[in-house]
C-alpha atoms as a PDB file:
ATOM      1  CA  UNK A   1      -6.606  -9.464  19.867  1.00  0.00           C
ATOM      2  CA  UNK A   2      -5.439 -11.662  22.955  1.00  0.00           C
ATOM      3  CA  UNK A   3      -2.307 -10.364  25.033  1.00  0.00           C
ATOM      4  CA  UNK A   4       0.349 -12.976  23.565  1.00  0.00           C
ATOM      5  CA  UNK A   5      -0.448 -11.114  19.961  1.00  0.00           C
ATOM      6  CA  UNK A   6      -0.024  -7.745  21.828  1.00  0.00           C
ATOM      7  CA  UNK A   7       3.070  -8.460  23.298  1.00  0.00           C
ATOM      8  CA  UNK A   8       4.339  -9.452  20.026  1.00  0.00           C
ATOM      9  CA  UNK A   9       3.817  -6.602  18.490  1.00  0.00           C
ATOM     10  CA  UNK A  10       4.845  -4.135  21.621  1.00  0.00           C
ATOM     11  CA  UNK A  11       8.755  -5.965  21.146  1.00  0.00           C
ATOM     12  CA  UNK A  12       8.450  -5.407  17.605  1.00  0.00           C
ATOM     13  CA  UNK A  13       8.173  -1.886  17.812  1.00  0.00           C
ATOM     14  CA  UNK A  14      10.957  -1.443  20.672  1.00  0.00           C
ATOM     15  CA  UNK A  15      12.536  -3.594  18.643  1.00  0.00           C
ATOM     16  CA  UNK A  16      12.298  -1.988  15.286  1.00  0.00           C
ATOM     17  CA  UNK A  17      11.139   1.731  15.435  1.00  0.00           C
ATOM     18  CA  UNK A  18      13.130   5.316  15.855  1.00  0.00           C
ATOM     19  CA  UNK A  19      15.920   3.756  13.370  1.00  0.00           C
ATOM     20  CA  UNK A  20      14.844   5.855  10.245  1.00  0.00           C
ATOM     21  CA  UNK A  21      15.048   9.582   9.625  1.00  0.00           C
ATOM     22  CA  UNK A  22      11.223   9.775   8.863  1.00  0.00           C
ATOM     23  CA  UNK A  23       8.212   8.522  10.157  1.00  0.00           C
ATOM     24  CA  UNK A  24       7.638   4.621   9.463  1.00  0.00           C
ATOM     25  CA  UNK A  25       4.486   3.364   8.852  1.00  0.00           C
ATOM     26  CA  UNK A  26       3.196   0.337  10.588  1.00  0.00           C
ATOM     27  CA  UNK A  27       1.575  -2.092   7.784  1.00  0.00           C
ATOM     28  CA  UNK A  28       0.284  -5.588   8.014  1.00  0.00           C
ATOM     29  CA  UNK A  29       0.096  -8.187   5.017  1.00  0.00           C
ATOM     30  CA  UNK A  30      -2.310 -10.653   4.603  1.00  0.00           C
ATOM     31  CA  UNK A  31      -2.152 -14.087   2.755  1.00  0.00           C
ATOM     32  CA  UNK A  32      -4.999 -16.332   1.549  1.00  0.00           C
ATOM     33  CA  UNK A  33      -5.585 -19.999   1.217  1.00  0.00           C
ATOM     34  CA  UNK A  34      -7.965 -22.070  -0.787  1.00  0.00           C
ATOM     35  CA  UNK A  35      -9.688 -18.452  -2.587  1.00  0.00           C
ATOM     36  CA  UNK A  36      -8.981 -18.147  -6.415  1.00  0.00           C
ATOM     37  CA  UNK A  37      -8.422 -14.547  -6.562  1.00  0.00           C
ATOM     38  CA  UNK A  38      -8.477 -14.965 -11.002  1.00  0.00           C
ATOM     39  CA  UNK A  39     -12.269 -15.082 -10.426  1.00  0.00           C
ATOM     40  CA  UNK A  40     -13.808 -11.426 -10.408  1.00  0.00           C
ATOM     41  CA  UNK A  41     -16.574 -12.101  -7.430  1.00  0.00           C
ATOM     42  CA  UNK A  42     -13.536 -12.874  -5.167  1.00  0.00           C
ATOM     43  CA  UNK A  43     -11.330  -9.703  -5.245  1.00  0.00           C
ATOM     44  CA  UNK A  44     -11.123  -7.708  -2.959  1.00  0.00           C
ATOM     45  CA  UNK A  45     -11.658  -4.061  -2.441  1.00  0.00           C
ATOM     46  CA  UNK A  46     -12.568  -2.974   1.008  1.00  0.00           C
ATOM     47  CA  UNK A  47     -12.515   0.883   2.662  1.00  0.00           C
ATOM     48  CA  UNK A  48     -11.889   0.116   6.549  1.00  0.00           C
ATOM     49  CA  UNK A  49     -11.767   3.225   8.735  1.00  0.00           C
ATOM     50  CA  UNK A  50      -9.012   2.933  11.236  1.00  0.00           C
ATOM     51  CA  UNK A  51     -10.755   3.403  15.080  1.00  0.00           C
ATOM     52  CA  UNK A  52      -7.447   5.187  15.577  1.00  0.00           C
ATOM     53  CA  UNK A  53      -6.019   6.537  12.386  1.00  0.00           C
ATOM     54  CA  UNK A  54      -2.977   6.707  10.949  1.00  0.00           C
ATOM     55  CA  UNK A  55      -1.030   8.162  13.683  1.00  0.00           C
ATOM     56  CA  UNK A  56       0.276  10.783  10.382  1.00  0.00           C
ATOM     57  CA  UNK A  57      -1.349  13.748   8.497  1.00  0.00           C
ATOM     58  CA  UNK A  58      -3.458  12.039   5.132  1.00  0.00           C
ATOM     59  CA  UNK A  59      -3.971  14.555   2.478  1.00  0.00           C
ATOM     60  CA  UNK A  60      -8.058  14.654   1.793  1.00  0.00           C
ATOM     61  CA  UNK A  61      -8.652  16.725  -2.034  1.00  0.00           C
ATOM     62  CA  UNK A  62     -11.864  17.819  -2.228  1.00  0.00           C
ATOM     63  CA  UNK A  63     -13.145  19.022  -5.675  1.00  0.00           C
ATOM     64  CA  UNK A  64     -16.191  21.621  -4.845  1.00  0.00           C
ATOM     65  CA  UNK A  65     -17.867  24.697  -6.287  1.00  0.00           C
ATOM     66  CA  UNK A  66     -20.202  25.226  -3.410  1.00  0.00           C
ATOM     67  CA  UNK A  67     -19.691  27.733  -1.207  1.00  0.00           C
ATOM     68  CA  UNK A  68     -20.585  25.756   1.576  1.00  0.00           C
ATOM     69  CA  UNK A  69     -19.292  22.458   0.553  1.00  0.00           C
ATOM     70  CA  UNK A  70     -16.024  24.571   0.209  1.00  0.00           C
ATOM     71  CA  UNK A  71     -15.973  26.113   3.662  1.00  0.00           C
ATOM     72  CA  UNK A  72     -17.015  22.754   5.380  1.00  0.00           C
ATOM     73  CA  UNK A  73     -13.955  21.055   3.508  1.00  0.00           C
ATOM     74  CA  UNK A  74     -11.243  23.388   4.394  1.00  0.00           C
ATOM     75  CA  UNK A  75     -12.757  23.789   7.518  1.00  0.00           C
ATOM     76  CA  UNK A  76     -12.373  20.057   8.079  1.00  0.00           C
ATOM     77  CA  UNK A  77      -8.541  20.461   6.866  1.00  0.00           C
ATOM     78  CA  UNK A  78      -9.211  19.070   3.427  1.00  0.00           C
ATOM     79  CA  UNK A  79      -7.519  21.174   0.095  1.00  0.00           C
ATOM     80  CA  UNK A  80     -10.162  22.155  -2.433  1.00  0.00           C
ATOM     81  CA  UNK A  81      -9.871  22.190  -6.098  1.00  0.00           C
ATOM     82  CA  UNK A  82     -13.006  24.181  -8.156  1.00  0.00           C
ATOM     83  CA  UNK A  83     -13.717  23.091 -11.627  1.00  0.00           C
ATOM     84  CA  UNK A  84     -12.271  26.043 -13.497  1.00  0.00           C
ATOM     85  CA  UNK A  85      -8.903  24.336 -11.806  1.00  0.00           C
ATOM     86  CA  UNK A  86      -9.241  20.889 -13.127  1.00  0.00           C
ATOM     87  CA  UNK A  87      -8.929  21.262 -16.309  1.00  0.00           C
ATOM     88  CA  UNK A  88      -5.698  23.216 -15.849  1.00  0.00           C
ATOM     89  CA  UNK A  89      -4.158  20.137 -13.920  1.00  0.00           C
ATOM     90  CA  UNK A  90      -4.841  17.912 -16.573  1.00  0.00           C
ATOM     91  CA  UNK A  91      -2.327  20.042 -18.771  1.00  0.00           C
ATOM     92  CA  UNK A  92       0.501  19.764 -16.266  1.00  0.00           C
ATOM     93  CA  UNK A  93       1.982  16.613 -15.300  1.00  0.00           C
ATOM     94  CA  UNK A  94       3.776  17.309 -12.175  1.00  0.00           C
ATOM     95  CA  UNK A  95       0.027  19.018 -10.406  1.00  0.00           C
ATOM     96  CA  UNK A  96      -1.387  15.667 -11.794  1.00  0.00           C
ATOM     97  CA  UNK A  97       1.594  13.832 -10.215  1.00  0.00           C
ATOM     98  CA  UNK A  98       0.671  15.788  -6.976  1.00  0.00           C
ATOM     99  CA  UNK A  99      -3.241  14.608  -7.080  1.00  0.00           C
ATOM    100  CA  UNK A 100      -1.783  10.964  -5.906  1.00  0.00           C
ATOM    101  CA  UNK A 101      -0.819  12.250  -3.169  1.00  0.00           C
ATOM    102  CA  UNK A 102      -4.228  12.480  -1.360  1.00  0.00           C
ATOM    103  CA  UNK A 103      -7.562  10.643  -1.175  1.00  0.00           C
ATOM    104  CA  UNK A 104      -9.897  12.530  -2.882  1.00  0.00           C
ATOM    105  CA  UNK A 105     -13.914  13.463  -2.926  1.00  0.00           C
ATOM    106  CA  UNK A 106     -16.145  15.578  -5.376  1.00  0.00           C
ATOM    107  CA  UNK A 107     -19.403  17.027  -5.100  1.00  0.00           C
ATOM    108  CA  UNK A 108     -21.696  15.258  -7.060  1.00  0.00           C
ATOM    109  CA  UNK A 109     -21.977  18.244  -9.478  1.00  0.00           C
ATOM    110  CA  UNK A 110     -18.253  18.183 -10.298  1.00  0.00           C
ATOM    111  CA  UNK A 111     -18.087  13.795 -10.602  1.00  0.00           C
ATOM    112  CA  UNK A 112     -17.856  13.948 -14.382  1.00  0.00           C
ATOM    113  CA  UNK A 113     -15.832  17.440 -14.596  1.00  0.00           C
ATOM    114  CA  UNK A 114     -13.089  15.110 -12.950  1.00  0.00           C
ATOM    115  CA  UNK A 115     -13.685  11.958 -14.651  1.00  0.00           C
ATOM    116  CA  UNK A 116     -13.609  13.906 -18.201  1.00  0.00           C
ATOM    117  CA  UNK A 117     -10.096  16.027 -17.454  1.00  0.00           C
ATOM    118  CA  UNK A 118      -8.198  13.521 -14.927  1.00  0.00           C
ATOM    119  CA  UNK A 119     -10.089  10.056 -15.579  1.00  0.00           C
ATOM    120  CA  UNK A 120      -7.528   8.412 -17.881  1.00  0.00           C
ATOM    121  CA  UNK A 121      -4.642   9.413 -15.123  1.00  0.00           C
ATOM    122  CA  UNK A 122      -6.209   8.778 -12.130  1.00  0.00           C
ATOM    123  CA  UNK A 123      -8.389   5.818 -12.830  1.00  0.00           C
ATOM    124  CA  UNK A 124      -5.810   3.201 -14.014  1.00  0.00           C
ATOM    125  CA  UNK A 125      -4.554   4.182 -10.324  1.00  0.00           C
ATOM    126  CA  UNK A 126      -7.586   3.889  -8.733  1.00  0.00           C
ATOM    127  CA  UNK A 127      -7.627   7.457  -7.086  1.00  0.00           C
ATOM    128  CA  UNK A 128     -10.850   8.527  -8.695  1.00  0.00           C
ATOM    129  CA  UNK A 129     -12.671  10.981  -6.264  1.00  0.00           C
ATOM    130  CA  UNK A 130     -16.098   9.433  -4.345  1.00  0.00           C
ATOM    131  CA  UNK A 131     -18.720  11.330  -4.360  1.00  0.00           C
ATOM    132  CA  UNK A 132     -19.159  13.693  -1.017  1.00  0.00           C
ATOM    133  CA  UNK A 133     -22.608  15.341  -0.266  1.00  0.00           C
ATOM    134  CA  UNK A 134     -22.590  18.355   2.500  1.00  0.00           C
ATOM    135  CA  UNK A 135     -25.018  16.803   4.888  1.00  0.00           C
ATOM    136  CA  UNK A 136     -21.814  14.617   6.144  1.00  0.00           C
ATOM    137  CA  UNK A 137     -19.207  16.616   4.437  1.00  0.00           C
ATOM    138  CA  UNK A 138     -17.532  16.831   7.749  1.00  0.00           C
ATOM    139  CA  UNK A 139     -17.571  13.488   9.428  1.00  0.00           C
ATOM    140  CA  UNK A 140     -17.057  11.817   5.790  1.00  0.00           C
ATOM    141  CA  UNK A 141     -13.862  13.495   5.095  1.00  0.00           C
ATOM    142  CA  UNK A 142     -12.841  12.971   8.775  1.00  0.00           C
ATOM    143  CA  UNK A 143     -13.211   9.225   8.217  1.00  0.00           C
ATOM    144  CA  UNK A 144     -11.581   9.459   4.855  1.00  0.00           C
ATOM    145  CA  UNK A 145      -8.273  10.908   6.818  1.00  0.00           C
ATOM    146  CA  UNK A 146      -8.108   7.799   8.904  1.00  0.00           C
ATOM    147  CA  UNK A 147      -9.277   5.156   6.293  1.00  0.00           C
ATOM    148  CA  UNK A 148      -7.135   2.528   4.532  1.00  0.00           C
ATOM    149  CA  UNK A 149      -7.826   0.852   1.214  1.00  0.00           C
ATOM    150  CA  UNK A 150      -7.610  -2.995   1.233  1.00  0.00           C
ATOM    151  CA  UNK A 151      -7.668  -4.716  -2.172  1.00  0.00           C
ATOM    152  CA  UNK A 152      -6.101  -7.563  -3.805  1.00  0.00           C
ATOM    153  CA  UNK A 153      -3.346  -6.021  -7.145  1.00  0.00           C
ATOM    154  CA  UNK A 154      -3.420  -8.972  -9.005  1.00  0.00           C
ATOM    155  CA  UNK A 155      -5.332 -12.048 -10.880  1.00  0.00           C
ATOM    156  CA  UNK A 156      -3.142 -14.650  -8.920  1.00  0.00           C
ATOM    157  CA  UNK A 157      -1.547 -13.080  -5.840  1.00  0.00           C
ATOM    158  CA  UNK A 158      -3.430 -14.261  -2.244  1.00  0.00           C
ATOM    159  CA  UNK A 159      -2.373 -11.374  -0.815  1.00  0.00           C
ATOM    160  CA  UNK A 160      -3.371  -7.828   0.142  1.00  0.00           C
ATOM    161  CA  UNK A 161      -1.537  -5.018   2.483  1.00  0.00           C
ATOM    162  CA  UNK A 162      -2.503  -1.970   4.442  1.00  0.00           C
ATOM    163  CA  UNK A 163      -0.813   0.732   6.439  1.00  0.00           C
ATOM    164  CA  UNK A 164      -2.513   0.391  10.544  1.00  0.00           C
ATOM    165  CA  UNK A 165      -0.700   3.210  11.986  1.00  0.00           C
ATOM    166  CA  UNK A 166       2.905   4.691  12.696  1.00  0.00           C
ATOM    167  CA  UNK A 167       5.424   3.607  14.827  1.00  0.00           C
ATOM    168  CA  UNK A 168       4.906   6.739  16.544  1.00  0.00           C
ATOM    169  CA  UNK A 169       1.226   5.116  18.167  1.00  0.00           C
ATOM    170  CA  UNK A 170       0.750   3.113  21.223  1.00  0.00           C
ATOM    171  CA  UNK A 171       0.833  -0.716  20.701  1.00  0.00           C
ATOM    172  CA  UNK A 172      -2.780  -0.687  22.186  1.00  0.00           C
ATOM    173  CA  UNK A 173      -3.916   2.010  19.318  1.00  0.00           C
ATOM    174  CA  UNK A 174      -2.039  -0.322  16.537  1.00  0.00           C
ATOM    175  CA  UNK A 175      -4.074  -3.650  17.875  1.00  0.00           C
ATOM    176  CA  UNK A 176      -7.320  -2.622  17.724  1.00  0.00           C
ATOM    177  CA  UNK A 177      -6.351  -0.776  14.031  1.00  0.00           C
ATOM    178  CA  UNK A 178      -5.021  -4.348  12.956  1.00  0.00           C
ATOM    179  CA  UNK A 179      -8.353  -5.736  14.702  1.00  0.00           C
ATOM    180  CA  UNK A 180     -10.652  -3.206  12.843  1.00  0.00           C
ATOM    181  CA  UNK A 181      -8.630  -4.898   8.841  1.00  0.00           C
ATOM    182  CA  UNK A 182      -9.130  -8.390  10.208  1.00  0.00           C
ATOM    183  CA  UNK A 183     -12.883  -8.169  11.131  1.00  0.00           C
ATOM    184  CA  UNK A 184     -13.213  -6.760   7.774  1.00  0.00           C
ATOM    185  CA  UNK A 185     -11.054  -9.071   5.387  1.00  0.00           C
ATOM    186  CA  UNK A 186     -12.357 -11.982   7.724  1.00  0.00           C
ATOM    187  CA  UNK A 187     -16.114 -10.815   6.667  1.00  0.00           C
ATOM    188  CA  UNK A 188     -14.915 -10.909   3.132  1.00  0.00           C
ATOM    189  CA  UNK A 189     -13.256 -13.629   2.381  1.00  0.00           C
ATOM    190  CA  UNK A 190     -13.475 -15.753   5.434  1.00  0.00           C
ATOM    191  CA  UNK A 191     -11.127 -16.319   8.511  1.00  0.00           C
ATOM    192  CA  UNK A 192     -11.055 -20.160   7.368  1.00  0.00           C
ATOM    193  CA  UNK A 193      -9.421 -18.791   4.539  1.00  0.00           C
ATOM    194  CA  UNK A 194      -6.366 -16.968   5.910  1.00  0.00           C
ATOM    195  CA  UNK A 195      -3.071 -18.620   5.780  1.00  0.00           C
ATOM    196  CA  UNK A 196      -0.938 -16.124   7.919  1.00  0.00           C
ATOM    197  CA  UNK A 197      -0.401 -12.008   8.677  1.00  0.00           C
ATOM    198  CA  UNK A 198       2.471 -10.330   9.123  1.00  0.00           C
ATOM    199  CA  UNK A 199       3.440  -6.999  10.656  1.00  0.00           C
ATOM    200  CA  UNK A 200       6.412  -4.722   9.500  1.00  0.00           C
ATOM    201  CA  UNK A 201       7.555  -1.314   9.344  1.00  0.00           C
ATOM    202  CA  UNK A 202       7.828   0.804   6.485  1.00  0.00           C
ATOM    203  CA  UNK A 203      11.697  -0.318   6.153  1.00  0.00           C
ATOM    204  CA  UNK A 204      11.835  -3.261   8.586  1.00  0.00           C
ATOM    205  CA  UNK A 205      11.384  -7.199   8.337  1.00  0.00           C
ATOM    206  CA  UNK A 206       8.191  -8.633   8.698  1.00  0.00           C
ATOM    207  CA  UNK A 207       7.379 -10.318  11.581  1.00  0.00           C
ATOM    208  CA  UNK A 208       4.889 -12.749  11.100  1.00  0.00           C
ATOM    209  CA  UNK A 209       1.426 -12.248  13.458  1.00  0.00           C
ATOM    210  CA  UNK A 210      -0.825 -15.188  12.179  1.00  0.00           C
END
């Protein structure tokens, strides 16, 4: 990102953060040209790991049996759900409420415990559980804290969205985050096929980037 885009974004912050009571998120919107988003092959659904998080706490669920995939995962800070739990949750609406609240990972054992008991909630949301093997259980669920989701929520809307840090992170930190989405949604649909990016806070006007 060149220094003219940097400084932009260092006056928006001054500018903009330290006026709520909480902790705004810094998010960045993206708009398409020219791609017809009704055709399957051109939605998008990318996982982009920010290079320097989220600058806030993300809730990681793991669902595990294993002894060791269990220790490794609350080890790494994750919560763990076994499978005499899940079927429990799927009986009470506010824990199931509370499963939204965190990107989630299974051992491969437990995949289809989940997807039988909690498929038809989470699913439709698109907060099923990956699968998560203990030879990277660490780094994996490390990466999943400071990941974002990127993918397009409609047939006919060029647009998609993503959280790239808090207002609470350098501007430097923030850049290279918003440089990290745009290599990837460049890859994926094409920087010819960009129209413009814009940059807000969790409460504030956008400012427009691109």
């Amino acid at each position: 990102m060149n220094s003219e885009k940097i400084e932009l974004i260092d006056k928006f912050l001054k500018e903009n953060k330290g006026k709520r009571k909480f902790l705004q998120s810094v998010e960045v919107a993206i708009n398409f040209k020219g791609v017809d988003f009704s055709k399957q092959d051109n939605r998008m659904n990318l996982n982009v790991v920010l290079p320097n998080g989220k600058g806030k706490a993300t809730g990681v669920l793991v669902y595990a049996d294993n002894r060791d995939m269990i220790s490794t995962a609350t080890a790494a800070g994750a919560k763990v759900i076994g499978a005499k739990d899940v079927d429990e949750i799927s009986h009470n609406k506010e824990k199931m409420r509370e499963l939204l609240d965190y990107t989630s990972l299974a051992e491969p054992a437990l995949m289809s415990v989940v997807a039988k008991s909690l498929g038809s909630f989470l699913g439709p949301k698109g907060r099923m559980p990956k699968p998560l093997t203990l030879s990277n259980a660490k780094e994996t669920i490390n990466n999943v804290a400071k990941s974002v989701n990127i993918a397009t929520r409609g047939k006919f809307l060029p647009t998609v969205h993503c959280v790239v840090g808090s207002e609470s992170m350098e501007t430097n930190q923030i850049a290279e985050n918003i440089d990290s989405v745009m290599k990837a949604v460049s890859d994926s649909a094409g920087n010819q096929n960009i129209k413009s990016v814009y940059i807000k806070l969790s409460m504030s006007p956008p400012v427009r980037l691109v």
